[in-house]
C-alpha atoms as a PDB file:
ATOM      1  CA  UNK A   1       9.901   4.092  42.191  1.00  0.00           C
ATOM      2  CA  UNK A   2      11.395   0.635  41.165  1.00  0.00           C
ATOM      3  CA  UNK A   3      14.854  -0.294  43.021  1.00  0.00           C
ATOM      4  CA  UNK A   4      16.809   0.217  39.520  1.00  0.00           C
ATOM      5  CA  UNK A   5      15.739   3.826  39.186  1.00  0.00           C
ATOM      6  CA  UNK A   6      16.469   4.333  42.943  1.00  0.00           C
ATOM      7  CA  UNK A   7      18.452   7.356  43.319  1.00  0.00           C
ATOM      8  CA  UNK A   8      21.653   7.511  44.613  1.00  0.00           C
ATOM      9  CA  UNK A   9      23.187   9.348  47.661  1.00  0.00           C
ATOM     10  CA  UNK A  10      25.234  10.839  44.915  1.00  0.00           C
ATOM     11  CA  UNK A  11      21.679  11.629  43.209  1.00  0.00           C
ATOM     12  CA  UNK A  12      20.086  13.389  46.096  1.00  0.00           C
ATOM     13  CA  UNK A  13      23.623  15.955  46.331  1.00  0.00           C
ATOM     14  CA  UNK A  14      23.562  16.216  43.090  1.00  0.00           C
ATOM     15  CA  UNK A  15      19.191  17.268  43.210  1.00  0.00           C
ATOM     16  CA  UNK A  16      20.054  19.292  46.097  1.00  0.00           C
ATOM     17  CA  UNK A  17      23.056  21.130  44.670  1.00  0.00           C
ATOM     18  CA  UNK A  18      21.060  21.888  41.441  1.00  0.00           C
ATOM     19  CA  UNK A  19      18.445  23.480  43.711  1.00  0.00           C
ATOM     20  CA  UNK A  20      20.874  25.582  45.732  1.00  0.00           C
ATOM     21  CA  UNK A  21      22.321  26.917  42.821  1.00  0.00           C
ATOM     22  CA  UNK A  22      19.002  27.782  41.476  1.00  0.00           C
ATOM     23  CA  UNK A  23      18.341  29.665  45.095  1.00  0.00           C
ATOM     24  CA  UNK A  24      21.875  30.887  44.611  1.00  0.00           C
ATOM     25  CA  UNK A  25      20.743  32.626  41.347  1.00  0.00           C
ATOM     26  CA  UNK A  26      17.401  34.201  42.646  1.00  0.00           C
ATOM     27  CA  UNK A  27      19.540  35.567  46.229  1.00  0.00           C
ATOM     28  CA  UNK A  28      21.623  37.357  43.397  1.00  0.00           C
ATOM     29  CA  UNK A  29      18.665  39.415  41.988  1.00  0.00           C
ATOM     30  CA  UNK A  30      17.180  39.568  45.428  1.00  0.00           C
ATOM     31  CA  UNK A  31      20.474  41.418  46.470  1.00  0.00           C
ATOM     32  CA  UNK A  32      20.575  43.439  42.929  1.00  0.00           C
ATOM     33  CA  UNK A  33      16.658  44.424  43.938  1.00  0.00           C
ATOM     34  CA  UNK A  34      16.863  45.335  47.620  1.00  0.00           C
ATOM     35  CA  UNK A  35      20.442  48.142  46.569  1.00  0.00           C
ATOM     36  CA  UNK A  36      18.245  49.630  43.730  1.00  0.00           C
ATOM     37  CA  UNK A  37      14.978  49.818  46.685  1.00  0.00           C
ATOM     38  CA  UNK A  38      18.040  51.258  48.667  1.00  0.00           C
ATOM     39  CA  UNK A  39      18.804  53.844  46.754  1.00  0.00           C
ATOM     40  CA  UNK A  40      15.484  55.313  46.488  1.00  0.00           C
ATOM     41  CA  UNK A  41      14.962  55.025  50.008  1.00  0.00           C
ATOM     42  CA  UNK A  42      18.427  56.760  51.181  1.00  0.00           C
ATOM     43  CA  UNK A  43      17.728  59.642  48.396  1.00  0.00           C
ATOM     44  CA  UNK A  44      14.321  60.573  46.934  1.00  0.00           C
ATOM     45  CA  UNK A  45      12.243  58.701  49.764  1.00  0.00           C
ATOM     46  CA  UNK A  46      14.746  59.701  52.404  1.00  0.00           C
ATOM     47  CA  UNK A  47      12.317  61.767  54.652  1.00  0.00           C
ATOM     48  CA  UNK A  48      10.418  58.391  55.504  1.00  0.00           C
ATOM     49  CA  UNK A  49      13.545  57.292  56.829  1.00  0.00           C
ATOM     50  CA  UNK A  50      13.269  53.664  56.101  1.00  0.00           C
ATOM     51  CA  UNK A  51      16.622  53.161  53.983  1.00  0.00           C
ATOM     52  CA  UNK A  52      17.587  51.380  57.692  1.00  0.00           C
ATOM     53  CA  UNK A  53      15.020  48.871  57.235  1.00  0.00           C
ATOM     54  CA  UNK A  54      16.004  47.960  53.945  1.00  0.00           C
ATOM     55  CA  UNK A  55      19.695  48.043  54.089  1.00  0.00           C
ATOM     56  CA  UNK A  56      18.946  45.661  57.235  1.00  0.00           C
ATOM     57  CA  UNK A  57      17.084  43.124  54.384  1.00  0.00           C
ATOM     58  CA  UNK A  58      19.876  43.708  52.082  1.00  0.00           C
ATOM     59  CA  UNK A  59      22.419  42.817  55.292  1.00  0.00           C
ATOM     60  CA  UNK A  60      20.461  39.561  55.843  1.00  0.00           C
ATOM     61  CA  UNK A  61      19.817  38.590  51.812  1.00  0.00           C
ATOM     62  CA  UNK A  62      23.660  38.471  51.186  1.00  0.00           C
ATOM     63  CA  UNK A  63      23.769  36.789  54.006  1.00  0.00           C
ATOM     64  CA  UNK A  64      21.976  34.455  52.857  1.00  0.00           C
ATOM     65  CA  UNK A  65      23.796  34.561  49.585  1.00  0.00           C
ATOM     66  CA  UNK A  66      26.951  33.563  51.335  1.00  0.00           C
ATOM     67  CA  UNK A  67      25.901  31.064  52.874  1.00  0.00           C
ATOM     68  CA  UNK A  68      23.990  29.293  49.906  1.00  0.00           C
ATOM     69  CA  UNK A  69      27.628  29.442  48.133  1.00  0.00           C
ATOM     70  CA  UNK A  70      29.308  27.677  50.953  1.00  0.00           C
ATOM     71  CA  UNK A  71      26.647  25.141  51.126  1.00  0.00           C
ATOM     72  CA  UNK A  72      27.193  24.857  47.295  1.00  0.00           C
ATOM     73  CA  UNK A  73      30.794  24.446  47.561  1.00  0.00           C
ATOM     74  CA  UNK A  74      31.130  21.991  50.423  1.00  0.00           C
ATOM     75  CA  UNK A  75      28.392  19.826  48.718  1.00  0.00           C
ATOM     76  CA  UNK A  76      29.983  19.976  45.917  1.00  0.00           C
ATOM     77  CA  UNK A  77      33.413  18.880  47.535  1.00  0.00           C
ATOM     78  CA  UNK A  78      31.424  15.715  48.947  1.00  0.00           C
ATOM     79  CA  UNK A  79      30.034  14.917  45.756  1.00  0.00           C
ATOM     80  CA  UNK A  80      33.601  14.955  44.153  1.00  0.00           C
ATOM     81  CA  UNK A  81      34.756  12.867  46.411  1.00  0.00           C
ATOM     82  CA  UNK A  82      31.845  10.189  46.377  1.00  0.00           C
ATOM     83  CA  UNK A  83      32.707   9.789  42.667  1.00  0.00           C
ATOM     84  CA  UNK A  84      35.109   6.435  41.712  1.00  0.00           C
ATOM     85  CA  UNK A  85      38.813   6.448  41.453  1.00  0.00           C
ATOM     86  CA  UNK A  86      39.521   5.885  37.972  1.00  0.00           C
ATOM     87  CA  UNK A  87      40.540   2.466  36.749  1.00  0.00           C
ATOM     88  CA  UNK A  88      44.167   1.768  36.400  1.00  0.00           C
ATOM     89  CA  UNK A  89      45.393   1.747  32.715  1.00  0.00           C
ATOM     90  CA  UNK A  90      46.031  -2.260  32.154  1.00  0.00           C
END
């Protein structure tokens, strides 16, 4: 890569915000996934007794979930303030 399409520090928040969000967005279904798997467990598959085990996964996924939207938002807070203060009106 030549020096004039060098990426910014800006550029590489920016990249990596793009690709949290895009985690963000697959956590969500994840989370969606694992309550529906849930359900059948606690109910129709009850006597296997593993609704535990997957309300532990669901536990940990939205952790996760939380976490990816406070990396989001504090990246996003350094990338705001990275950008230039506007020039003053002459």
């Amino acid at each position: 890569m030549s020096d004039e399409h060098a990426k910014t520090p800006a550029d590489h928040i920016g990249d990596t915000v793009a690709q949290l969000k895009e985690m963000r967005h697959y956590s969500k279904n994840n989370v969606e996934t694992l309550t529906a798997e849930w359900l059948l467990f606690d109910g129709e598959l009850s006597k296997l007794k593993l609704a535990d085990k997957i309300a532990d996964l669901m536990d940990r996924q939205g952790q996760l979930h939380e976490a990816l939207e406070t990396a989001i938002t504090d990246l996003e807070d350094v990338l705001e303030k990275m950008k230039p203060a506007p020039e003053p009106e002459a």
